[in-house]
Protein backbone atom coordinates (compact mmCIF):
# COMPACT_ATOMS: atom_id res chain seq x y z
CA UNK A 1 25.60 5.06 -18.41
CA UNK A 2 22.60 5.15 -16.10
CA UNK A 3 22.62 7.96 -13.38
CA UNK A 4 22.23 6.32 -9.54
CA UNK A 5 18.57 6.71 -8.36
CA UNK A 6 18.38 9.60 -5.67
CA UNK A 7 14.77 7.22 -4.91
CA UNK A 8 17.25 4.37 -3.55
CA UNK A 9 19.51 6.61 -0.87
CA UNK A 10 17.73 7.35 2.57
CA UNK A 11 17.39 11.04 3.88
CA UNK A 12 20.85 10.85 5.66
CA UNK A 13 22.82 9.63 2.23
CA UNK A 14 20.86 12.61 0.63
CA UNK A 15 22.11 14.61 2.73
CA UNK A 16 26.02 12.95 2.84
CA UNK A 17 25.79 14.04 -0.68
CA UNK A 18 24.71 17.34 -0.25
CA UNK A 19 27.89 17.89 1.88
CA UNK A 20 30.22 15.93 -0.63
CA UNK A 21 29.28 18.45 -3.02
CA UNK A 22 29.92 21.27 -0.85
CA UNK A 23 26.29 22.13 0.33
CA UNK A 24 24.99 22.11 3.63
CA UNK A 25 23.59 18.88 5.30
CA UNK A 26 20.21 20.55 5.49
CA UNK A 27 19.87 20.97 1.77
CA UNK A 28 19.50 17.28 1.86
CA UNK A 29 16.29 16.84 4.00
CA UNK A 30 14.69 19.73 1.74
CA UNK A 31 15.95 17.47 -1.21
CA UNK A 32 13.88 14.34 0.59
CA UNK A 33 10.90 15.84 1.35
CA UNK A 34 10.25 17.08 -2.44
CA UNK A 35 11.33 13.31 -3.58
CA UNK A 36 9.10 10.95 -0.68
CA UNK A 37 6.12 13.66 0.89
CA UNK A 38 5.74 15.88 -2.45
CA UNK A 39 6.83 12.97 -4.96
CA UNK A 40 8.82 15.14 -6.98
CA UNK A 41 9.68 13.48 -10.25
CA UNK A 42 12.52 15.97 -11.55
CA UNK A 43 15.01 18.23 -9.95
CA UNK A 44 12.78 21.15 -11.65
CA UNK A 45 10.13 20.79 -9.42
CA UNK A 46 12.48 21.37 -6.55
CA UNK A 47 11.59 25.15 -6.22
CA UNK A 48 13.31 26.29 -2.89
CA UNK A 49 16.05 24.12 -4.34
CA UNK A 50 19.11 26.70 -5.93
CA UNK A 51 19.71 25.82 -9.44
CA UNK A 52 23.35 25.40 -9.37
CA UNK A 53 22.72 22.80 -6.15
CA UNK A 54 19.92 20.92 -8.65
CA UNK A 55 22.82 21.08 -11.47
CA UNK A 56 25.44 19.46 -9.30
CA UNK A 57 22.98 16.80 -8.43
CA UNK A 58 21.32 16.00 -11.78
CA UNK A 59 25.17 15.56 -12.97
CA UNK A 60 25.69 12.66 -10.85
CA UNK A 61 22.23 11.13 -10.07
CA UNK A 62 18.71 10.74 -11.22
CA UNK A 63 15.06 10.77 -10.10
CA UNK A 64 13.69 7.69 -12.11
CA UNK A 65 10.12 7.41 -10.47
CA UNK A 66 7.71 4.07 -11.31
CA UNK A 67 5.63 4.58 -14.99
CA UNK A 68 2.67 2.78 -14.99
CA UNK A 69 2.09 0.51 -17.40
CA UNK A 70 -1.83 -0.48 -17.22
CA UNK A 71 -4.13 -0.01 -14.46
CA UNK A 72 -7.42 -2.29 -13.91
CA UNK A 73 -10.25 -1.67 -11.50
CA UNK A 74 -13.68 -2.84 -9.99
CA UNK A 75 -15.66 -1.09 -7.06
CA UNK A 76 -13.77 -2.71 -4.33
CA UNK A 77 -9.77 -1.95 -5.50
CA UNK A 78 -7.48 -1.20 -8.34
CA UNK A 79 -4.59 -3.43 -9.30
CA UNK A 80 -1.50 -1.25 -10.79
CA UNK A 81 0.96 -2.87 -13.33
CA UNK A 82 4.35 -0.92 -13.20
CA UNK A 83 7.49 -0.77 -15.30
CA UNK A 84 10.88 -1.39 -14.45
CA UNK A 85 13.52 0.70 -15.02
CA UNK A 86 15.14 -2.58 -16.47
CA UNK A 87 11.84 -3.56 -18.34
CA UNK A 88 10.52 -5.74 -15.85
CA UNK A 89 7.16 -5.21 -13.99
CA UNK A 90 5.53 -5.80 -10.94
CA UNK A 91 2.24 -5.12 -9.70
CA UNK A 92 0.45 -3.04 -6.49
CA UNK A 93 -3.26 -2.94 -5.58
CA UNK A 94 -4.92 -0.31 -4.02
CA UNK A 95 -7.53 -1.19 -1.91
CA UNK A 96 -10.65 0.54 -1.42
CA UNK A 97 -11.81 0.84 2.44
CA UNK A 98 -15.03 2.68 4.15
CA UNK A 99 -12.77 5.82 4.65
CA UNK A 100 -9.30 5.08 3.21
CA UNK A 101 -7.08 3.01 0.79
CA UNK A 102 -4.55 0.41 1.77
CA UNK A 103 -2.09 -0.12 -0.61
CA UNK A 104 -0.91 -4.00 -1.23
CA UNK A 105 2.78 -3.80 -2.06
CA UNK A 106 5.46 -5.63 -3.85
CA UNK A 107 9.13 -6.69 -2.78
CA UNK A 108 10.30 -8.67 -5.70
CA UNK A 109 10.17 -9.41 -9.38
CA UNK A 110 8.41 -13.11 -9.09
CA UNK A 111 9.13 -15.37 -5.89
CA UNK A 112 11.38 -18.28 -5.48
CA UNK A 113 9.12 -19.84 -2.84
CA UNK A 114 6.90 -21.69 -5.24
CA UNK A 115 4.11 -21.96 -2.56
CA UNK A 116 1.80 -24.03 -4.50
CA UNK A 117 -1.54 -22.11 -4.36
CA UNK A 118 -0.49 -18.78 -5.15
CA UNK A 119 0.10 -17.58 -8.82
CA UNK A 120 2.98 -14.99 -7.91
CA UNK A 121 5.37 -18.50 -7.31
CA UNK A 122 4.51 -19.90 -10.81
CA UNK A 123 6.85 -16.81 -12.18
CA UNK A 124 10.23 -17.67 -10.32
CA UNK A 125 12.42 -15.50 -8.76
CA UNK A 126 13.98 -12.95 -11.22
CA UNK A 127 15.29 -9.73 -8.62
CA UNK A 128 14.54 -7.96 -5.53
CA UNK A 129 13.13 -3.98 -5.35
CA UNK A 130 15.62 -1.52 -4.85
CA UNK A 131 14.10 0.86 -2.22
CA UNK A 132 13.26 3.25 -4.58
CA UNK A 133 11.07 0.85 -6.64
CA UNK A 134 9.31 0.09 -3.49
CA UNK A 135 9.05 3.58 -1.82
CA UNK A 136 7.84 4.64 -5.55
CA UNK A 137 4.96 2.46 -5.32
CA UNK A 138 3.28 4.41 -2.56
CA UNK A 139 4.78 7.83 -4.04
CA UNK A 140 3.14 6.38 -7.62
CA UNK A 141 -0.27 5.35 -6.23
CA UNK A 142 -0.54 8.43 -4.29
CA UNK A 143 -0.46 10.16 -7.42
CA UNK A 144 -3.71 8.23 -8.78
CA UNK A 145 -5.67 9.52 -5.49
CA UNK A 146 -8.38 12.32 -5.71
CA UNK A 147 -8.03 15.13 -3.28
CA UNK A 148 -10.26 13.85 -0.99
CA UNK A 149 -8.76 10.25 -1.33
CA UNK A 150 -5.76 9.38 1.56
CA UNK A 151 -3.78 6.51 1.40
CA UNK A 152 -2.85 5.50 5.20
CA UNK A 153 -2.46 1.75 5.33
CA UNK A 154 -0.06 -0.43 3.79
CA UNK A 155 0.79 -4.63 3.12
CA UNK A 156 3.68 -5.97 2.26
CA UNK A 157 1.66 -8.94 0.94
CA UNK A 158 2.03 -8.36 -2.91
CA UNK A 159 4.63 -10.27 -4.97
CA UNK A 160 7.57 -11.59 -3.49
CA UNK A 161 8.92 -12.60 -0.14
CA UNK A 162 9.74 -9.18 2.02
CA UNK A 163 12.21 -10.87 4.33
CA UNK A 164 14.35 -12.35 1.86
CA UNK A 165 14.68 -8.56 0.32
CA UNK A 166 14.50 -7.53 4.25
CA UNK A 167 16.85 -4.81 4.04
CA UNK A 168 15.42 -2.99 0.86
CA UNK A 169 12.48 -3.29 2.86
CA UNK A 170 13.52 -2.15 6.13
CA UNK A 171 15.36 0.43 4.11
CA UNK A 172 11.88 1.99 3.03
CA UNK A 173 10.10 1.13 6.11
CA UNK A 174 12.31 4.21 7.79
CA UNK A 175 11.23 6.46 5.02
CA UNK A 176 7.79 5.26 5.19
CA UNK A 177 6.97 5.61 9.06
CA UNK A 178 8.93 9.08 9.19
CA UNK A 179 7.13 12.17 9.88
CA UNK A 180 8.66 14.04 7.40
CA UNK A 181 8.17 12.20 4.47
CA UNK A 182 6.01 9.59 4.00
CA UNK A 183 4.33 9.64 7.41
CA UNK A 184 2.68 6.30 7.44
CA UNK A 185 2.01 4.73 11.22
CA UNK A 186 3.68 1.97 12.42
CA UNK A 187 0.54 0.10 13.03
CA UNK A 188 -1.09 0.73 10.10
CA UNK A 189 1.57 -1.15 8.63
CA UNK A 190 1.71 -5.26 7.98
CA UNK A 191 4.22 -7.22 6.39
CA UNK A 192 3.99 -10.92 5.23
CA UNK A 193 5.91 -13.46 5.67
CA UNK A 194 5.97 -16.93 4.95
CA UNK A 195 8.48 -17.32 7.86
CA UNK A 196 11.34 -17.13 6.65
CA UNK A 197 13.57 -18.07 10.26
CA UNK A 198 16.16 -16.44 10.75
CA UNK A 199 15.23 -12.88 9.14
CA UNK A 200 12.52 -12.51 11.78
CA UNK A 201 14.69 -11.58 14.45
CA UNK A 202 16.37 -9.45 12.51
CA UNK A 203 13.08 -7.36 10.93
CA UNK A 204 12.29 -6.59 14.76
CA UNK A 205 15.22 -4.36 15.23
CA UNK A 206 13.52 -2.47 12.60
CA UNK A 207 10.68 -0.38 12.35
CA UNK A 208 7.79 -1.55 14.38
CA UNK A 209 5.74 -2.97 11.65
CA UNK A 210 3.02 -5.68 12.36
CA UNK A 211 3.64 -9.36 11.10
CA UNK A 212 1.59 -11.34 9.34
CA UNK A 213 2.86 -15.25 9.39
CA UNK A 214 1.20 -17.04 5.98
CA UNK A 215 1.26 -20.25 7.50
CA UNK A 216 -1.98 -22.59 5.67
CA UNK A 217 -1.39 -25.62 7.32
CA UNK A 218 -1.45 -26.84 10.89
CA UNK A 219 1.60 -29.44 10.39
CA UNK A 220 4.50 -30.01 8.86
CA UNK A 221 3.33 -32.71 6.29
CA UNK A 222 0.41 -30.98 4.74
CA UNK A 223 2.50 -27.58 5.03
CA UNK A 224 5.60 -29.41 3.11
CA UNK A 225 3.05 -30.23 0.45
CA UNK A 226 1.78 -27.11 0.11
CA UNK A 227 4.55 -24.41 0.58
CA UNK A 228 8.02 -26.14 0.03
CA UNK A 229 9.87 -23.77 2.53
CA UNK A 230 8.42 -25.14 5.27
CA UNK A 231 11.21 -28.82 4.66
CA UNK A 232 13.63 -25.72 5.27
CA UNK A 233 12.00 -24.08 8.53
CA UNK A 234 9.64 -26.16 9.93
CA UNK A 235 6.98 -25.14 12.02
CA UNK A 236 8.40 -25.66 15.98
CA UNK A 237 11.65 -23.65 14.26
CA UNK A 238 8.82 -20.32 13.22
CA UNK A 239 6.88 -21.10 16.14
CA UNK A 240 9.90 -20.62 18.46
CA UNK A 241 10.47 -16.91 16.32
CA UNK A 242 7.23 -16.30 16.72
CA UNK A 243 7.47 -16.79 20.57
CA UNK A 244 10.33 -14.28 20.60
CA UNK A 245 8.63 -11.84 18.32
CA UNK A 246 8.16 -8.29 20.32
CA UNK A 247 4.82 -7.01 20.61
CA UNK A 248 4.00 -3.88 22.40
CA UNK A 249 0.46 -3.80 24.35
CA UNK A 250 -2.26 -4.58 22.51
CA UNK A 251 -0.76 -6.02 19.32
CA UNK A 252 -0.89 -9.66 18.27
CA UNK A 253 0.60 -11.06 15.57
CA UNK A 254 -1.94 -12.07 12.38
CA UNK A 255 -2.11 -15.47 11.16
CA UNK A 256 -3.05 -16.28 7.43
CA UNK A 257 -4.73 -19.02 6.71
CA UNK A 258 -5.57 -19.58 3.11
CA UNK A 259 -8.61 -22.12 2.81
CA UNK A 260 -7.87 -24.85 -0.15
CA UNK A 261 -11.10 -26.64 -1.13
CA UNK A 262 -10.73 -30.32 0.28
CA UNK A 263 -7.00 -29.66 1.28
CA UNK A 264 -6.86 -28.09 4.52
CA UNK A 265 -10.66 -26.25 5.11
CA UNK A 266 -11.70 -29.67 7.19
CA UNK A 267 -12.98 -28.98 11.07
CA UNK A 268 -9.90 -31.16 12.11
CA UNK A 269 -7.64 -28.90 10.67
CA UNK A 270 -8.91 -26.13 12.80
CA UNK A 271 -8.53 -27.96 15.83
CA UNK A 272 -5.11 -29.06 15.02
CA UNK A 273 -3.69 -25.21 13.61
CA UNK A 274 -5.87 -24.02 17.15
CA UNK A 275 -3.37 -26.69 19.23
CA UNK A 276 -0.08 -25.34 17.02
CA UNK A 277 -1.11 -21.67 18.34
CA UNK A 278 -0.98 -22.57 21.90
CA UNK A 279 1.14 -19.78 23.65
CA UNK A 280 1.19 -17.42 20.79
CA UNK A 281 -0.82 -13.83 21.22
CA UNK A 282 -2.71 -14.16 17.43
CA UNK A 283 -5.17 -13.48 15.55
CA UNK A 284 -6.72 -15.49 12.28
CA UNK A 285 -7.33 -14.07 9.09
CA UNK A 286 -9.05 -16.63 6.73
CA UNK A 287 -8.67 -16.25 3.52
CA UNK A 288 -10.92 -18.51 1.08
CA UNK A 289 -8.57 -19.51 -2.34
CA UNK A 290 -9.15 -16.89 -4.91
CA UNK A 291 -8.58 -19.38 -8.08
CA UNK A 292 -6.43 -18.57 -11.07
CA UNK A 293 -5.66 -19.90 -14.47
CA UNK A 294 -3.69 -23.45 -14.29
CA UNK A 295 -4.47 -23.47 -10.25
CA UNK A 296 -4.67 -27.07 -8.67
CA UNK A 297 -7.32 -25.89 -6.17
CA UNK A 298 -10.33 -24.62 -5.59
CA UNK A 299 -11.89 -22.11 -3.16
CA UNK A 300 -13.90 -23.70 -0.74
CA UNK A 301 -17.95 -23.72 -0.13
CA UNK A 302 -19.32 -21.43 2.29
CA UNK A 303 -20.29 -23.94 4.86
CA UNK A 304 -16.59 -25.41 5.16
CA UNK A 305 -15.42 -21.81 5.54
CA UNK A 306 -18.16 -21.53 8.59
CA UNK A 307 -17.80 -24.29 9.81
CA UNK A 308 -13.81 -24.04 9.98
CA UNK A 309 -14.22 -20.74 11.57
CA UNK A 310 -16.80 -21.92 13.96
CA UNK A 311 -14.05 -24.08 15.09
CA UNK A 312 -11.39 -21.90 15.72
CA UNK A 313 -14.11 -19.57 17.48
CA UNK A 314 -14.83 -22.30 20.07
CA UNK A 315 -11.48 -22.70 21.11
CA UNK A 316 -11.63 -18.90 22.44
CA UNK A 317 -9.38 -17.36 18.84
CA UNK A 318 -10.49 -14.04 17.38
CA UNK A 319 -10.88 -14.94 13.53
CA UNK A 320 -11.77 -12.87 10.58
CA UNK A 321 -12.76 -14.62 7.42
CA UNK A 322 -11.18 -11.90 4.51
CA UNK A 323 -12.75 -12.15 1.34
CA UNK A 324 -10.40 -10.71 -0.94
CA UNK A 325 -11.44 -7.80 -3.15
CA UNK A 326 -10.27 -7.22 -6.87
CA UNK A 327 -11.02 -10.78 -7.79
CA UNK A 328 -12.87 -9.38 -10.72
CA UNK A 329 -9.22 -8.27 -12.36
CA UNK A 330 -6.94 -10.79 -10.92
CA UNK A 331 -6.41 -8.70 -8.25
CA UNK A 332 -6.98 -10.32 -4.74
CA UNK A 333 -5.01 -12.20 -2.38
CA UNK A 334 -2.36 -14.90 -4.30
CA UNK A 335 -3.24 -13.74 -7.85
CA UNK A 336 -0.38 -11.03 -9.01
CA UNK A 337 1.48 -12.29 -11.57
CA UNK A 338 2.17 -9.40 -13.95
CA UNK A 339 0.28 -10.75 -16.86
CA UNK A 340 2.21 -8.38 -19.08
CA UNK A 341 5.55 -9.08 -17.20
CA UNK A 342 8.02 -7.22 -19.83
CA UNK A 343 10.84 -9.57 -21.08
């Protein structure tokens, strides 16, 4: 029979179990730091651990971290295939900035959303991430770092949907923006979402975290075409969330906007998603289509991507056209599929 995961419990069940086993609660914040800040991978490595506390615990739980399966790389990132503890896989990317990495994370095995342009939705929706498989992400590509390297940002932006695994994910937010373990900021944090209604009120009594609404469409027809959750929450039902969403001085909340060759990169289209985002504090990120095997679009030509831009520009919105790095190994923004997805 397979041992819990120690990965999956938070610092306070660590410590629960400490007690249950007749040890003292403090024992189990040692226990977390060696698992989440020193990404301890057995109870051996616990060295200010006693033995017969590591005995008691390796009895009734395990430490199963992430293996990784392949790793590919260019100059601008590095896209990380990792194996299940059940044989499936899902992939990361770590992203190579001026003086850090951001690391692009999972949520799910596959995606049930089926938004049309982006690979991840042609798998379907086998499981969510335990925490553990998504705190061991960051503990696992931490690992592939040089001494000199840090990782300090992170995006929930890689397969899956985060809010429809929200409280996994909240789960490992805690761990993630604590001091003592994985010390992350708050804001250098994003999730993505493709709005999924009702779980955004409910990810703001969280962690502060910024939000990131994929949105690619100004209305509801082209949107319904497009991504198919949008017949299920239509756009005045997120815009209302979005008007409730908290933000704290100086945030805004980011707008996607992936740019589809001939679909939705026309001036017009600006104009129209600029008159949706009336009353909302945002900012646009657009994202030309990186294409994929079997895609039915294309990325679009450099002067609709201007010219789109200089649209949104004139009506007074910050925007920030994001050319996605890794394209070189399937690695950029809607590409993860887990080529060797384990069966």
């Amino acid at each position: 029979m397979t041992l819990p995961n120690l990965l999956d419990l938070s610092p306070d069940e660590i410590s629960a179990l400490c007690v249950s086993l007749g040890e003292k609660p403090y024992r189990g914040k040692q226990i977390a730091a060696w698992l989440f800040r020193r990404g301890a991978g057995s109870f051996g490595e616990m060295s200010d651990i006693p033995k017969s506390t590591r005995e008691k615990l390796a009895a009734i739980t395990g430490i199963r971290q992430l293996e990784v399966l392949e790793t590919a790389g260019d100059d601008e990132a590095d896209k990380i295939l990792w194996k299940l503890g059940d044989g499936c896989s899902v992939e990361s990317v770590l992203i190579r900035e001026k003086d850090h990495f951001t690391l692009c994370l999972s949520s799910q095995v596959g995606c049930a959303l089926g938004c049309r342009f982006c690979r991840t939705g042609t798998l379907g929706f086998k499981r969510n991430l335990s925490v553990g498989e998504i705190l061991g992400q960051i503990i696992g590509a931490k690992k592939l770092l040089g001494p000199s390297e840090e990782l300090s940002n992170l995006v929930f932006m890689g397969m899956g949907e985060p809010l429809l695994n929200r409280e996994n994910v909240v789960k490992s937010l805690k761990v993630i923006t604590d001091s003592d373990y994985l010390a992350i900021g708050k804001r250098h944090i994003s999730l993505s979402t493709v709005g999924i209604v009702p779980e955004i009120p409910r990810l703001a009594l969280g962690p502060e975290v910024g939000l990131t609404i994929s949105l690619s469409a100004p209305d509801d027809s082209l949107r319904n075409e497009i991504m198919p959750i949008n017949k299920t929450y239509p756009l005045a039902e997120l815009k209302q969330a979005l008007l409730n969403w908290p933000l704290n001085r100086g945030r805004r909340i980011t707008i996607a906007y992936v740019l589809l060759k001939g679909v939705n990169d026309q001036p017009e289209k600006a104009v129209a998603l600029s008159r949706f985002l009336t009353g909302l504090k945002v900012k646009i990120n657009l994202i030309p289509f990186n294409p994929w095997p079997g895609s039915p679009y294309q990325a679009p030509t450099f002067e609709a991507v201007n010219k789109f831009r200089d649209a949104l520009v004139n009506k007074n919105h910050t925007v920030i056209v994001r050319w996605s790095k890794g394209g070189k190994v399937s690695a950029a923004c809607g590409q993860l599929a887990g080529e060797k997805l384990l069966k």
